[in-house]
Structure formats: structure tokens, C-alpha cells
N, C-alpha and C. Protein backbone atom coordinates (compact mmCIF):
# COMPACT_ATOMS: atom_id res chain seq x y z
N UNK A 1 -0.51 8.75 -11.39
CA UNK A 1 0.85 8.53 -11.01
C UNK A 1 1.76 8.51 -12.24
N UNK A 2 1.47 7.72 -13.03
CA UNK A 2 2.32 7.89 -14.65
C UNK A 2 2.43 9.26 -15.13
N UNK A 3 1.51 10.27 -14.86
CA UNK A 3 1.69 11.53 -15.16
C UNK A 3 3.04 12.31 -14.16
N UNK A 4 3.20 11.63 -13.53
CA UNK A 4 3.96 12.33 -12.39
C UNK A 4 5.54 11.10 -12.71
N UNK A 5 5.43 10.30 -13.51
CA UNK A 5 6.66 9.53 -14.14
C UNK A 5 6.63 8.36 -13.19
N UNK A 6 5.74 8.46 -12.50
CA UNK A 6 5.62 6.72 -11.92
C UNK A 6 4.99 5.66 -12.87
N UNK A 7 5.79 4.27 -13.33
CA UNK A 7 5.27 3.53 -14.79
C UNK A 7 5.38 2.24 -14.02
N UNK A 8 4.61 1.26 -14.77
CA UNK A 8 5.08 0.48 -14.45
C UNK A 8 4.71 -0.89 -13.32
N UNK A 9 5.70 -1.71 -13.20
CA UNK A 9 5.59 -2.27 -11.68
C UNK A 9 5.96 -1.46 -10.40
N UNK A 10 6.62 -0.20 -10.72
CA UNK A 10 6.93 0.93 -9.51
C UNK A 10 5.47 1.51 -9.01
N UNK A 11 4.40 1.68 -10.10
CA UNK A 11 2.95 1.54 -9.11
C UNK A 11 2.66 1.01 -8.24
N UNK A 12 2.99 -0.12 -7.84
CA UNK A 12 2.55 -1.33 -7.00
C UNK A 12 3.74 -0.35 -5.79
N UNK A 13 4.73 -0.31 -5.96
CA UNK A 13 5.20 0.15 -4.33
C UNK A 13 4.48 1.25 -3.80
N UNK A 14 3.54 2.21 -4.53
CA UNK A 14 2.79 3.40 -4.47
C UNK A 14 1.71 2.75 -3.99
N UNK A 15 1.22 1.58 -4.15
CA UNK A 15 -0.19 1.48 -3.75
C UNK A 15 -0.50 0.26 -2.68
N UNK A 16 0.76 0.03 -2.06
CA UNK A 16 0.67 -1.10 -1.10
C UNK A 16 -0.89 -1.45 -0.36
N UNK A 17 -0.85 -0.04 -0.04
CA UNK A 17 -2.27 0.02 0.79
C UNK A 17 -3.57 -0.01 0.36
N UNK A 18 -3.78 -0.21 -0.93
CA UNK A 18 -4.69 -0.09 -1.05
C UNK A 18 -4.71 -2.14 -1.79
N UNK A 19 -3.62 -2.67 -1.72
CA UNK A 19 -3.98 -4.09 -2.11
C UNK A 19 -4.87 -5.11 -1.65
N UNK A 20 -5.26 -4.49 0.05
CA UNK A 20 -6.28 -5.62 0.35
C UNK A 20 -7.65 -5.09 0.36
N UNK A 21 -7.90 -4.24 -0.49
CA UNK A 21 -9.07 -3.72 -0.55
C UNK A 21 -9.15 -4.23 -2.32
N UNK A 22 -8.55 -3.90 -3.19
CA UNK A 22 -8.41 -4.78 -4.18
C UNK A 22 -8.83 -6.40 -4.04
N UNK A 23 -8.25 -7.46 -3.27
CA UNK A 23 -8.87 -8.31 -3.17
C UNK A 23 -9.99 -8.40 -2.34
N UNK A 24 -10.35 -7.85 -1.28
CA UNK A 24 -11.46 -7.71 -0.95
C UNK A 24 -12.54 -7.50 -2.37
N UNK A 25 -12.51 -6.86 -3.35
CA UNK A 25 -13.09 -6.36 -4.30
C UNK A 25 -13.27 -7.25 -5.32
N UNK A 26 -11.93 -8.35 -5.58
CA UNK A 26 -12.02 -9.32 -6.44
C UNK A 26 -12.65 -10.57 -5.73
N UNK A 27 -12.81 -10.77 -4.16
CA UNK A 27 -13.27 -11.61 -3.39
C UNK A 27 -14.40 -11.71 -3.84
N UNK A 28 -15.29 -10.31 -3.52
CA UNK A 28 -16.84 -10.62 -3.16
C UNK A 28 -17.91 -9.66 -4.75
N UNK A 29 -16.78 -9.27 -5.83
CA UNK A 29 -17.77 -8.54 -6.89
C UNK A 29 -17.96 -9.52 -7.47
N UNK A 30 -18.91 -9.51 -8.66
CA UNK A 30 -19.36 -10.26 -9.47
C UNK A 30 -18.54 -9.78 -10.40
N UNK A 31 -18.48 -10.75 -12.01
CA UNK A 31 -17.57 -10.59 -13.03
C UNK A 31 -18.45 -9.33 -13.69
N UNK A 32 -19.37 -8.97 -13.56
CA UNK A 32 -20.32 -8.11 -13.84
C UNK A 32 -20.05 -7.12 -13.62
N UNK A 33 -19.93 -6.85 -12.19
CA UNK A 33 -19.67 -5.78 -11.66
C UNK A 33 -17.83 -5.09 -11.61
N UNK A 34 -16.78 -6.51 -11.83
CA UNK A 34 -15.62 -6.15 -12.23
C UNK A 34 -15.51 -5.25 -13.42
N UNK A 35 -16.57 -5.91 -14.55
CA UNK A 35 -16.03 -5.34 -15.42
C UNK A 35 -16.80 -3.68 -15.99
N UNK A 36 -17.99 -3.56 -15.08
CA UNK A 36 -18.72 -2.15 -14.90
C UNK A 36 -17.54 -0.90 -14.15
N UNK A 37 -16.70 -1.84 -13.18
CA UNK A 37 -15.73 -1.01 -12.99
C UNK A 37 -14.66 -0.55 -13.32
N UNK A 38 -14.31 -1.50 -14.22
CA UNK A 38 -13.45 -1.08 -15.34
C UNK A 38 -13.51 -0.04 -16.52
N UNK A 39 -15.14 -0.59 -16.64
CA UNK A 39 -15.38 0.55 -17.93
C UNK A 39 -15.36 2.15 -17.53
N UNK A 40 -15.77 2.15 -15.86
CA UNK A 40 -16.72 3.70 -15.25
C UNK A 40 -15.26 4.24 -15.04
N UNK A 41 -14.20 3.44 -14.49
CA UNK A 41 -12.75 3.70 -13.74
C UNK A 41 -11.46 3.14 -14.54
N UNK A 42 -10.95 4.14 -15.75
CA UNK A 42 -10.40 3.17 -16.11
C UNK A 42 -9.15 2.49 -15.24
N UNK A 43 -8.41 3.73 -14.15
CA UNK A 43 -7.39 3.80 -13.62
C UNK A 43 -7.47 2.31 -12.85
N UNK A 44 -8.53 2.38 -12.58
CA UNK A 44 -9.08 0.69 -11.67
C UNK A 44 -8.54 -0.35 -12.56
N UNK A 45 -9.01 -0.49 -13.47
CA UNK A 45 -8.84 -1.27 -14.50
C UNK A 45 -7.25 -1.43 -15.01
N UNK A 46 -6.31 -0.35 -15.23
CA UNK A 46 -5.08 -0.26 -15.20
C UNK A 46 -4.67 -0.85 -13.93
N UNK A 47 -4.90 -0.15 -12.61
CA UNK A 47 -4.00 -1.01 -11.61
C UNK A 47 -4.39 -2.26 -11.05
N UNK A 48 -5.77 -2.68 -11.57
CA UNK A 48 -6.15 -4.55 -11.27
C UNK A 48 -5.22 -5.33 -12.48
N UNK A 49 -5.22 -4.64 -13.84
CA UNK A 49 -4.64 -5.38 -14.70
C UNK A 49 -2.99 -5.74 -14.24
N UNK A 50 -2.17 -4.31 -13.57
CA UNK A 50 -1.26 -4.81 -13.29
C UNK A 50 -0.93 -4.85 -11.85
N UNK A 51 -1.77 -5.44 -10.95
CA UNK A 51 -1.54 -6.19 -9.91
C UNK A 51 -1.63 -7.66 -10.52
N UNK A 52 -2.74 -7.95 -11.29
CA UNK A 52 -2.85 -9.57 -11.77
C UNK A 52 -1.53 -9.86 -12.11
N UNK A 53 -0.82 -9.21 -13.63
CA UNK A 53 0.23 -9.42 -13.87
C UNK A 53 1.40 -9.52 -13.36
N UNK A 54 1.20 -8.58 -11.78
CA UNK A 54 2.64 -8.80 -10.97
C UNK A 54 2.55 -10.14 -10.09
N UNK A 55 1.35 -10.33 -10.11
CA UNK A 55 0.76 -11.63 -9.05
C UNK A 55 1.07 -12.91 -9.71
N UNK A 56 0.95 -12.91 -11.03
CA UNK A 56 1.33 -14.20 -11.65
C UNK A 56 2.76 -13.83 -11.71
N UNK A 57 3.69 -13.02 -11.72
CA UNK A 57 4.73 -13.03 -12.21
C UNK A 57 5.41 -13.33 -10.90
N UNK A 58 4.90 -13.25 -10.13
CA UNK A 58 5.31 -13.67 -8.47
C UNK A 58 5.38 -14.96 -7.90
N UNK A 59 4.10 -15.62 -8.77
CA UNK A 59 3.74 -16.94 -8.26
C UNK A 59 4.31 -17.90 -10.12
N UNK A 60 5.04 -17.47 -10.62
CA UNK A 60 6.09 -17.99 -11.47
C UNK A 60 7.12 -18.34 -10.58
N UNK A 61 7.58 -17.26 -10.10
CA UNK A 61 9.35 -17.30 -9.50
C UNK A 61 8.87 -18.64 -8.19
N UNK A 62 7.68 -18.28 -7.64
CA UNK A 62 8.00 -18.59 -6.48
C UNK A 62 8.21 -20.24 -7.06
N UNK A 63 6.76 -21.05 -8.26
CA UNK A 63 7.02 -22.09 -8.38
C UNK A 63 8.46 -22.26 -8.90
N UNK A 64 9.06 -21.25 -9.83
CA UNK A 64 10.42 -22.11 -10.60
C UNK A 64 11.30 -21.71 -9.57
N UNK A 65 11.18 -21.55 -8.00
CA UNK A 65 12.36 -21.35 -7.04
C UNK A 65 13.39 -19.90 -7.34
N UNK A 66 12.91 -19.15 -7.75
CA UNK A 66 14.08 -17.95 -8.29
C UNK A 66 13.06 -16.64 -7.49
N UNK A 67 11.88 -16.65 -6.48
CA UNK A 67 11.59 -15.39 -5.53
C UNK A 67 12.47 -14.85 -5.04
N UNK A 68 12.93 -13.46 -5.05
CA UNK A 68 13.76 -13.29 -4.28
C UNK A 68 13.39 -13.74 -2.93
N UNK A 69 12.60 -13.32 -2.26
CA UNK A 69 12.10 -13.85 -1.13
C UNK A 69 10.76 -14.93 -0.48
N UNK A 70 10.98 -15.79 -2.06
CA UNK A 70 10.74 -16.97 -1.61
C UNK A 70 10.85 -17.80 -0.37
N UNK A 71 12.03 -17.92 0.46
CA UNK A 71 12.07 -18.57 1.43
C UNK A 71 12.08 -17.68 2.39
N UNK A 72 10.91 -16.67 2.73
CA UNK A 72 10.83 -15.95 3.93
C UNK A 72 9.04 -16.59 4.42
N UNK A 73 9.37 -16.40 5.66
CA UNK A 73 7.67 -17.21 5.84
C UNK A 73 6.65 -16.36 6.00
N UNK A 74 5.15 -17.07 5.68
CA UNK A 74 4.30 -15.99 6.08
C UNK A 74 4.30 -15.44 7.32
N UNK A 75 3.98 -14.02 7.20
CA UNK A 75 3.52 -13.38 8.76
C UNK A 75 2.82 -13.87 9.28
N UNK A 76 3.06 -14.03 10.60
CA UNK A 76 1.83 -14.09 11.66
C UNK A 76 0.64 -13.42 11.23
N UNK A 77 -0.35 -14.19 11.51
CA UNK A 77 -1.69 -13.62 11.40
C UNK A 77 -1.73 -12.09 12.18
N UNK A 78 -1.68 -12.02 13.40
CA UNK A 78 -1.88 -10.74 14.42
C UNK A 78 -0.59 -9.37 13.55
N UNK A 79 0.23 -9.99 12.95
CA UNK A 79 1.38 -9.20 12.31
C UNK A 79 0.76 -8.20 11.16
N UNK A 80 0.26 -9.58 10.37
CA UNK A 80 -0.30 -9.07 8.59
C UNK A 80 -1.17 -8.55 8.97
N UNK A 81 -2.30 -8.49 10.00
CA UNK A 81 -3.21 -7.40 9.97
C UNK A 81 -3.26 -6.28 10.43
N UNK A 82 -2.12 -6.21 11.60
CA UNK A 82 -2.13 -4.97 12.08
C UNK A 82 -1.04 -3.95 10.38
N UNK A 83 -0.12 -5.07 9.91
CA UNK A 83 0.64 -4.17 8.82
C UNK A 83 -0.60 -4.21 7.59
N UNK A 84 -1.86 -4.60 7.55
CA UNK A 84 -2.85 -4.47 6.41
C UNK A 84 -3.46 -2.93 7.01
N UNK A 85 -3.77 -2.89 8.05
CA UNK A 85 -4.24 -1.68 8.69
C UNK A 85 -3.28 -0.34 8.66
N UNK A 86 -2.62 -0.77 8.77
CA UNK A 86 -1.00 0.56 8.80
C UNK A 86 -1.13 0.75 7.32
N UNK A 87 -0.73 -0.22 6.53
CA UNK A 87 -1.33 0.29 5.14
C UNK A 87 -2.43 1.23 4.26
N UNK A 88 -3.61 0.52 4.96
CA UNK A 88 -4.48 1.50 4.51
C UNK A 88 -4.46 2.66 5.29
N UNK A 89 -4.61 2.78 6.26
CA UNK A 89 -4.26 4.49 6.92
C UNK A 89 -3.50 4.86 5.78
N UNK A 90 -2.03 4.61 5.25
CA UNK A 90 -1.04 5.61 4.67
C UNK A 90 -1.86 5.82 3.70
N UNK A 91 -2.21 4.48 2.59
CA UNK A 91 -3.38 5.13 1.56
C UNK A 91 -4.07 6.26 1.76
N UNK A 92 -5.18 5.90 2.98
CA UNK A 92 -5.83 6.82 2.87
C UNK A 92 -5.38 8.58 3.14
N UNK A 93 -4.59 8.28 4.01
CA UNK A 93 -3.52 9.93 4.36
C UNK A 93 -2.90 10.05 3.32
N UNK A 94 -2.19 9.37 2.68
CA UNK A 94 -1.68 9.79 1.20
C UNK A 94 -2.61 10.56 0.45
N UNK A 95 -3.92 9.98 0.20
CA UNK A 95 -5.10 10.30 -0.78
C UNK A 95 -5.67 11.64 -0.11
N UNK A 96 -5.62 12.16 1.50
CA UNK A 96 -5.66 13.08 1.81
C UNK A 96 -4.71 14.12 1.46
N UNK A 97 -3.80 14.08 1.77
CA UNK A 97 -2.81 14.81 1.16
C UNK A 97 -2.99 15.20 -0.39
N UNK A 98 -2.88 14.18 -1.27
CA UNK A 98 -2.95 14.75 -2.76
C UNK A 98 -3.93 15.58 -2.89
N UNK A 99 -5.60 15.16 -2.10
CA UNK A 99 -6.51 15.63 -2.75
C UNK A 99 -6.07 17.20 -2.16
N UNK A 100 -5.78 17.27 -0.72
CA UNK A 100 -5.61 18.81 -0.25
C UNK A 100 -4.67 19.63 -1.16
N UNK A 101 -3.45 18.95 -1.43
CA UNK A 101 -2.64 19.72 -2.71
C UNK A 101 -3.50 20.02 -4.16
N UNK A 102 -4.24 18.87 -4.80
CA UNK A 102 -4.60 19.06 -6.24
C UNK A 102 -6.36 20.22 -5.59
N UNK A 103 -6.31 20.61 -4.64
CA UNK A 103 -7.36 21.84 -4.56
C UNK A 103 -6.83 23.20 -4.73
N UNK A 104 -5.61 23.03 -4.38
CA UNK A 104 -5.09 24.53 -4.47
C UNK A 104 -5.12 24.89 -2.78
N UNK A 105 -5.81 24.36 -1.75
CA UNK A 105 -6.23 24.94 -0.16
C UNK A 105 -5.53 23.92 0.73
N UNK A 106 -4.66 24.04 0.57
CA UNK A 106 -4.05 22.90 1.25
C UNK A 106 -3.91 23.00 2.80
N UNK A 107 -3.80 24.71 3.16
CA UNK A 107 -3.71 24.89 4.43
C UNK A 107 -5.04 24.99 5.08
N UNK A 108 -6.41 24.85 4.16
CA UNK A 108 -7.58 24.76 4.19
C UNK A 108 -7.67 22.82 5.42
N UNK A 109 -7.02 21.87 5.07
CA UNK A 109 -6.97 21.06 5.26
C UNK A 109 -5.77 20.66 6.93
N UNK A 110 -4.82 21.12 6.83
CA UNK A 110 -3.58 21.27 7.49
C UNK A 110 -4.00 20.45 8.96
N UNK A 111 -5.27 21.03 9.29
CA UNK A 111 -5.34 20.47 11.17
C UNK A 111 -5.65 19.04 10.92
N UNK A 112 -6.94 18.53 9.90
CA UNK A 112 -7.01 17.30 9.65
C UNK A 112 -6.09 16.35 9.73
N UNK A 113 -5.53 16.43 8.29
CA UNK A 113 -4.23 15.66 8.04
C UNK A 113 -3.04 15.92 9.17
N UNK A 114 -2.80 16.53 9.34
CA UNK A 114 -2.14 16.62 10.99
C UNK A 114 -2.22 15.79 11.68
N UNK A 115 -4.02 16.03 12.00
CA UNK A 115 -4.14 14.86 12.94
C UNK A 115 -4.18 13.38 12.62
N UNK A 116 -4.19 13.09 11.00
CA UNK A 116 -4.31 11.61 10.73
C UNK A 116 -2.69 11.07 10.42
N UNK A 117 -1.90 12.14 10.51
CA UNK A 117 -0.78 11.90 9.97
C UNK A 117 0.09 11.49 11.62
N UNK A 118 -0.29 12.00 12.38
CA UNK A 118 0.11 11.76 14.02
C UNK A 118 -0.85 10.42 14.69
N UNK A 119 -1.90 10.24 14.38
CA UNK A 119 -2.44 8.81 14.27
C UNK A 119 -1.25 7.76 13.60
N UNK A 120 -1.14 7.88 12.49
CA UNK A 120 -0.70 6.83 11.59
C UNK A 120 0.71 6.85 11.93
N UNK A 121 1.24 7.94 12.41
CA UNK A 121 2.94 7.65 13.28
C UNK A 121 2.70 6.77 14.55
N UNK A 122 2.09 7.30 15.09
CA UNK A 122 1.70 6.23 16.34
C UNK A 122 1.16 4.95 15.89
N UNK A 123 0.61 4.87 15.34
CA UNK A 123 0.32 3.11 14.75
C UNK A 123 1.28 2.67 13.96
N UNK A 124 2.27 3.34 12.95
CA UNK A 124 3.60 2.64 13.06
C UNK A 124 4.51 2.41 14.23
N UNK A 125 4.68 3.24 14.86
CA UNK A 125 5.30 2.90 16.13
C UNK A 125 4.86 1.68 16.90
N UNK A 126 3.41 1.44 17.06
CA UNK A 126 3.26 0.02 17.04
C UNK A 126 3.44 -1.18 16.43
N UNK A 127 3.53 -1.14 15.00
CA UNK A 127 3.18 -2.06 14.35
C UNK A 127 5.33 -2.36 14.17
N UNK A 128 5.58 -1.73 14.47
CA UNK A 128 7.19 -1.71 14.87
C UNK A 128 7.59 -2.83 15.89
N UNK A 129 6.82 -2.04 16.96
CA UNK A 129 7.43 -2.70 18.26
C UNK A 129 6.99 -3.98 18.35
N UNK A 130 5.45 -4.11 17.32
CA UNK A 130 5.09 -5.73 17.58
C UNK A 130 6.29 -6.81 16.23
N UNK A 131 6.85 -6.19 15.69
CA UNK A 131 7.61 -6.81 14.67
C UNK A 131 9.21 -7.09 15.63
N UNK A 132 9.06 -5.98 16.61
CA UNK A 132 10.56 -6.29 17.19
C UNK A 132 10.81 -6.86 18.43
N UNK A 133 8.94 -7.57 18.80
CA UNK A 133 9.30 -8.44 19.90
C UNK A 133 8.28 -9.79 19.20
N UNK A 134 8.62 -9.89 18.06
CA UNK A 134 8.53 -11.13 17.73
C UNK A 134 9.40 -11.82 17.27
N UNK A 135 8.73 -12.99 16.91
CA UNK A 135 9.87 -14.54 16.11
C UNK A 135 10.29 -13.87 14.50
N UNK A 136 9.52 -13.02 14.07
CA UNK A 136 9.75 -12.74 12.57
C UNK A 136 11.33 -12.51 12.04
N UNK A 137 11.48 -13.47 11.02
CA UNK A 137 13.45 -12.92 10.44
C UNK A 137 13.19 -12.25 10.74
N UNK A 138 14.73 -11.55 10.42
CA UNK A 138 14.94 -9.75 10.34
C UNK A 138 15.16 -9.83 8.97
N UNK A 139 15.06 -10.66 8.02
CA UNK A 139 15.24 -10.52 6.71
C UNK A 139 13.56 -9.82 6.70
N UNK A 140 12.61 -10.04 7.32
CA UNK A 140 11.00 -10.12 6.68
C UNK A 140 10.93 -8.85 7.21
N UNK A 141 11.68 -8.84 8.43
CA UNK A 141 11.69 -6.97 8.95
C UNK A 141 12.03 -6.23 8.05
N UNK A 142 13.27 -6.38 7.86
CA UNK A 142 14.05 -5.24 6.96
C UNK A 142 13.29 -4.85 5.55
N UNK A 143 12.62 -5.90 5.12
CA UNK A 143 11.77 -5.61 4.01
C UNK A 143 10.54 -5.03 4.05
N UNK A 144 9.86 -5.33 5.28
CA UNK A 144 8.73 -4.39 5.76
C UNK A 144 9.38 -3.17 6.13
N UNK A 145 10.44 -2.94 6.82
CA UNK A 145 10.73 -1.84 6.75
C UNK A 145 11.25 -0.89 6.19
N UNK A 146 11.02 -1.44 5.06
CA UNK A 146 12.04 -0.86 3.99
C UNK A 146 10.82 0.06 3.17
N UNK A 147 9.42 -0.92 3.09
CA UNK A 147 8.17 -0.63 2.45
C UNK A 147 7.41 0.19 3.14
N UNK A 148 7.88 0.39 4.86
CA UNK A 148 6.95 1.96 5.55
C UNK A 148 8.00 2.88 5.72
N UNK A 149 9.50 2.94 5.38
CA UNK A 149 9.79 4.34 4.82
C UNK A 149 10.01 4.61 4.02
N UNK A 150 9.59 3.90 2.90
CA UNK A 150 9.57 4.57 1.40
C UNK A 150 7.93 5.25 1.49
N UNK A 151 7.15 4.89 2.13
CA UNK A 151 5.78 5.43 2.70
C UNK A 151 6.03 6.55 3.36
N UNK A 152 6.40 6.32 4.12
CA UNK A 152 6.37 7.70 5.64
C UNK A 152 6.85 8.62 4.79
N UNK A 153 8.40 8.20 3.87
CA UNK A 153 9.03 9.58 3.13
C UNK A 153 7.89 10.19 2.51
N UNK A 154 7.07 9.10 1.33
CA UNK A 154 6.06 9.93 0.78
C UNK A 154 4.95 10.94 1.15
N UNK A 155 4.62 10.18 2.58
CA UNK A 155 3.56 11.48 3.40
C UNK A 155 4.27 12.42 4.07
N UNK A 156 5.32 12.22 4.46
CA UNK A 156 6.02 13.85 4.83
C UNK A 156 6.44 14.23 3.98
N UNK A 157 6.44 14.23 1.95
CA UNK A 157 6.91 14.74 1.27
C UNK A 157 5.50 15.72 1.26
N UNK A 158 4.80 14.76 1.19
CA UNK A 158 3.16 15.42 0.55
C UNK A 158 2.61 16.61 1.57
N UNK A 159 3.21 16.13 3.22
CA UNK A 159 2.49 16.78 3.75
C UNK A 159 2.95 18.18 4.14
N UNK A 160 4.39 18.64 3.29
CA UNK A 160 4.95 19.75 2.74
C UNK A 160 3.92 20.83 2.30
N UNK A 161 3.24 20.27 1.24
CA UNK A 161 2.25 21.00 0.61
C UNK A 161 2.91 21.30 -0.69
């Protein structure tokens, strides 16, 4: 992504989806095995280093009261998982997409991603309607929704070819 001029904490809006697989990863590896993956991957190692760093820099604001959205509440359980799931789909259709572009055969790929890309519209369309017949602000909306079409733009940019 830095090759392509993404730096930064602007990674982290690129990789939403793949954050709970990250802690899943810091959950259950050994320090052993963290750091075997660091050495084999460095890119791993770059985006754990700066998820940690955005994570403490998060849980600064939130203790000294200056989060921006500090006073928004957690999601519903049934909420955060169906939006943990919507996430990884885009990951993974994202990661479809690049890999079909960085082959050169992209139309080699086209019916696939098609079809995962019409999956993952329809499971936003859900994960919508369960946000707009719930209790959730619309402050916590607008910010989730702000984070699946800066997504969606990216997979219909990608899925251009």
C-alpha cells in the first residue's frame, strides 16, 4: 500500500477488515510464533506494529477524555459481528481483486469476483437495515457508514480492472 502512496495511520482505514483476525492472531499465538511472523512477513510486522501504536494512541485520548468519539457506545453484540463479518468479506474481495489485477488476467477471474462482490452487496444491505432498525446513535451510524463507502468505493474501483 505505501508503494501505491498509502502511509501511515491511513493504512488502518485500508485494512479495517482484516483487524479481527489480527487479534484473533494476537489472542491465541505464542510470543514465539508472533515474532516468527514477523521475521517470515515483514508487512505483518509493519501493520501489527502500527495497529499497536494506533491502539495505544486511542486508548490515550479515550483515558485523557479528548476521543473524538469517545462518548459513542459500544455496538450491540448481534451489530459488531455481523459488521466484523461484512468486513472481512470486503478484505477478502479486496485481496481478490488486487491479486486478479497484479496477474495481468483479470478477466481470467471476472465471474468469481462478480459473484463475491454481489454476495458482499447483499450482506451490506443487511448489515444496513439491521443498523437502521436499531437503538444505535446515528452519530455511530454515520461513522460506520462512512467506513463501508470508503470500502464499497474501493471494490468498485478495483473491480474496474
Amino acid at each position: 500500500m505505501e508503494a501505491q502512496g498509502v502511509k501511515g495511520p491511513a493504512i488502518a482505514d485500508h485494512m479495517f477488515g482484516y483487524m479481527a483476525g489480527l487479534q484473533r492472531i494476537y489472542d491465541t499465538a505464542s510470543d514465539e510464533t508472533l515474532i516468527d511472523l514477523s521475521r517470515r512477513y515483514p508487512g505483518f510486522h509493519h501493520y501489527a506494529s502500527l495497529m499497536e501504536a494506533l491502539s495505544e494512541k486511542n486508548q490515550a485520548m479515550m483515558e485523557a477524555g479528548t476521543h473524538p468519539h469517545g462518548d459513542l457506545p459500544v455496538l450491540p453484540e448481534p451489530i459488531k459481528l455481523s459488521l466484523e463479518k461484512l468486513l472481512a468479506s470486503a478484505a477478502e474481495l479486496e485481496r481478490g481483486y488486487q491479486s486478479a489485477v497484479d496477474s495481468g488476467r483479470f478477466a481470467d477471474h471476472i465471474n468469481e469476483l462478480t459473484g463475491l462482490k454481489h454476495r458482499w452487496a447483499g450482506n451490506l444491505q443487511s448489515v444496513v437495515r439491521l443498523f437502521q432498525s436499531s437503538d444505535v446513535p446515528l452519530r455511530s451510524q454515520a461513522l460506520v457508514q462512512q467506513v463501508l463507502k470508503t470500502m464499497a468505493e474501493r471494490i468498485n474501483r478495483l473491480g474496474q480492472g
